[in-house]
Protein backbone atom coordinates (compact mmCIF):
# COMPACT_ATOMS: atom_id res chain seq x y z
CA UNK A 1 -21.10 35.17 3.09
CA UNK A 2 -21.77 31.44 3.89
CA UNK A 3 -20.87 29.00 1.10
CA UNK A 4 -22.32 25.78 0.69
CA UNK A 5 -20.40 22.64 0.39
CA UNK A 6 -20.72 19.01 0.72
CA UNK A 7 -19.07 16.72 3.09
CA UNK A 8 -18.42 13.32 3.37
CA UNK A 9 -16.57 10.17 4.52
CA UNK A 10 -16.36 6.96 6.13
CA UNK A 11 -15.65 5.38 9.82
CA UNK A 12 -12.11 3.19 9.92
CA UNK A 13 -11.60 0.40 12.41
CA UNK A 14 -8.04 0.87 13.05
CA UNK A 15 -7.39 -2.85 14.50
CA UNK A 16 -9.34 -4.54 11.03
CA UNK A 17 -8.56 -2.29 8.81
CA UNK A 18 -11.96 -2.15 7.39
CA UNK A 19 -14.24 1.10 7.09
CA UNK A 20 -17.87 1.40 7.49
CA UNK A 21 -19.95 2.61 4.60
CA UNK A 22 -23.53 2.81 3.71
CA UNK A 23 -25.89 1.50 1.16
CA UNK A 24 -29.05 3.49 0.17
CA UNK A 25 -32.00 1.71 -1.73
CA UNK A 26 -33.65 4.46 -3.39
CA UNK A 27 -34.02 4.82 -7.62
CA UNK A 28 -31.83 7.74 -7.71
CA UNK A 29 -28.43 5.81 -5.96
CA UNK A 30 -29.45 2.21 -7.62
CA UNK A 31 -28.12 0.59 -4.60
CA UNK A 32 -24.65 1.81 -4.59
CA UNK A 33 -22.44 1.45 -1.67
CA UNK A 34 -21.03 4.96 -0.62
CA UNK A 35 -20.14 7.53 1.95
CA UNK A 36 -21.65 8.82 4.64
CA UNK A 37 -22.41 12.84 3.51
CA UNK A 38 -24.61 15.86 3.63
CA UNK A 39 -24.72 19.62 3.33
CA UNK A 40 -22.93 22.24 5.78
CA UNK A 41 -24.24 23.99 7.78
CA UNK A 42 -23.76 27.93 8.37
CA UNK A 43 -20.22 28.36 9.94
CA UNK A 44 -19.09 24.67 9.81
CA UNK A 45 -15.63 22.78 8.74
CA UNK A 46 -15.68 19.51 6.30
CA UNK A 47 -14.97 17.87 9.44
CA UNK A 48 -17.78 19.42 11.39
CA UNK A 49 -20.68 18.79 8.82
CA UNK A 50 -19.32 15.28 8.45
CA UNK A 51 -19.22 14.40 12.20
CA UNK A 52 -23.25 15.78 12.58
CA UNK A 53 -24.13 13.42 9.72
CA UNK A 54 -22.31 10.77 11.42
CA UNK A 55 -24.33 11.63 14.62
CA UNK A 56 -27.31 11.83 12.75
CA UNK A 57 -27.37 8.82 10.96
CA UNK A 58 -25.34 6.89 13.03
CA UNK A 59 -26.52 8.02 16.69
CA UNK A 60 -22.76 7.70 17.08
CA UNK A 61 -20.55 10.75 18.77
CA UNK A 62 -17.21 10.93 17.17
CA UNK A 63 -14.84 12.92 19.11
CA UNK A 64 -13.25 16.15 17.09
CA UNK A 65 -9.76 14.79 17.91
CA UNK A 66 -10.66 11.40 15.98
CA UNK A 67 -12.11 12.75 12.63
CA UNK A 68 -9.30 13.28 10.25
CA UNK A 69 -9.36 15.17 7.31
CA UNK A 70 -8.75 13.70 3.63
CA UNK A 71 -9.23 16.41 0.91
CA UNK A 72 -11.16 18.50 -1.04
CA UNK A 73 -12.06 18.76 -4.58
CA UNK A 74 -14.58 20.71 -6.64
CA UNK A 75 -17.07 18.24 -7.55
CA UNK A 76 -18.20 19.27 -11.30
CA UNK A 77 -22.00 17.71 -10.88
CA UNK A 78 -23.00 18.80 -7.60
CA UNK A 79 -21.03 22.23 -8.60
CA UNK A 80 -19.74 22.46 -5.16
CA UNK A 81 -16.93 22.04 -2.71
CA UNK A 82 -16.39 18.57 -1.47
CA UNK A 83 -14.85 18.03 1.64
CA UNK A 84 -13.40 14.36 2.38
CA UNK A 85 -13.12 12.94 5.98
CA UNK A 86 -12.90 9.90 8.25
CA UNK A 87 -13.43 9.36 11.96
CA UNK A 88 -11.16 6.49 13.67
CA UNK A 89 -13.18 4.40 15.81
CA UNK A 90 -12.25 2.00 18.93
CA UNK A 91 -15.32 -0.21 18.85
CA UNK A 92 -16.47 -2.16 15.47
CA UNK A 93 -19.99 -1.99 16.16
CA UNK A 94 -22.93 -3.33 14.04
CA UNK A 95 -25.21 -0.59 12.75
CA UNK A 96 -29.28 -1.68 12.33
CA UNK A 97 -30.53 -0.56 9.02
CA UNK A 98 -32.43 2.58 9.00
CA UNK A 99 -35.26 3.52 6.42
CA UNK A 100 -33.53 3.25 3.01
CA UNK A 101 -30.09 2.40 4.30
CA UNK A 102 -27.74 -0.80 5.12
CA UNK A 103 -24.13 -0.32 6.56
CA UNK A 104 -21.69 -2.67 6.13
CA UNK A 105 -17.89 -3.04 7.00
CA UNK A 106 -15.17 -3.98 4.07
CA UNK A 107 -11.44 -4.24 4.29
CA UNK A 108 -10.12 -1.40 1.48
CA UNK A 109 -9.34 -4.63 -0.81
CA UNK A 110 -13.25 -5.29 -1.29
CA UNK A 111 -13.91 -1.99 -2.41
CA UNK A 112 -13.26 -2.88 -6.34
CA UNK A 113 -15.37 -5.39 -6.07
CA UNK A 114 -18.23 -2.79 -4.57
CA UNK A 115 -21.39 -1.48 -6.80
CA UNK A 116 -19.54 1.75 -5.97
CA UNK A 117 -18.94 4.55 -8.32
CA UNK A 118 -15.99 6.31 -9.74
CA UNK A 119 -15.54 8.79 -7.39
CA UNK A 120 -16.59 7.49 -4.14
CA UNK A 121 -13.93 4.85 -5.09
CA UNK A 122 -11.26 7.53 -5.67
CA UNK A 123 -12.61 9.44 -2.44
CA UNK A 124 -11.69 6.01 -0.83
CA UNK A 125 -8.32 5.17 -2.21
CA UNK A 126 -7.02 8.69 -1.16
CA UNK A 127 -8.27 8.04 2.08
CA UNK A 128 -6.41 4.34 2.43
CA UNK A 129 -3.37 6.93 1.30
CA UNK A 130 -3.97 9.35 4.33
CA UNK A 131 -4.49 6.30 6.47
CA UNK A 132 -1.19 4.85 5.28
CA UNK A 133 0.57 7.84 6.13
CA UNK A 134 -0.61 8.48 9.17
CA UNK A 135 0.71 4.66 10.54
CA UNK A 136 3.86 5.19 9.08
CA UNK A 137 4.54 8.58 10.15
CA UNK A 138 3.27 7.77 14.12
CA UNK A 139 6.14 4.59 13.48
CA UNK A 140 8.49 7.63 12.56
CA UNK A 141 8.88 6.45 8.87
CA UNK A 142 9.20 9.52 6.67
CA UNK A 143 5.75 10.66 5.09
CA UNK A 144 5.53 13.37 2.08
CA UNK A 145 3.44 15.99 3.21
């Protein structure tokens, strides 16, 4: 039986420190800033449904070894799995809007001052976490996992 769930995530520039997210102009999002997301497909991971809408929106072609996985959650209004991810990236590009969307990159210290909401925030913040842990266990500092 193929269940449906919802994945999302952002892009992280290693060498700034900043991630990439995007902001859609439509009445339903009111111009938040937010993740990149979308369905799953039959037979996919979090990590694979986030790396097609990353190709998708993006044109951009993450590698499998560079998308790192965040967590998941049960989000209570879409009344689905939520799957969070990130994909590392080499080369801070500039990204040309596309109809309805703006991307923009912000150092994890912006993001309170973001028209962002609760949960894409949190989403975020766990993320930073993941990232932390990551740098300090590849310095071999010890990491809780």
């Amino acid at each position: 039986m193929h269940k449906d769930f919802y994945a999302s995530g952002f892009l992280y520039h290693p060498r700034t420190q900043q991630i990439l997210l995007q902001q859609k102009n439509s009445a339903k999002n009111l111009a938040n800033w937010g993740l990149f997301g979308g369905k799953n497909l039959k037979g996919e991971t979090g990590e694979q449904a986030f790396k097609r809408v990353v190709e998708k929106i993006l044109n951009l072609k993450p590698n499998k070894t560079t998308i790192h996985s965040v967590y998941s959650y049960f989000h209570k209004d879409m009344h689905k799995d939520h799957y969070i991810s990130y994909a590392k990236i080499n080369k801070l590009e500039q990204y040309s809007p596309i109809k309805d969307a703006v991307f923009a990159w912000f150092k994890f210290s912006q993001i309170v001052k973001l028209n962002i909401s609760e949960q894409t925030k949190q989403d975020i913040t766990v993320g930073k976490r993941v990232i932390d842990a990551s740098i300090r266990k590849s310095l071999g500092q010890q990491t809780l996992e």
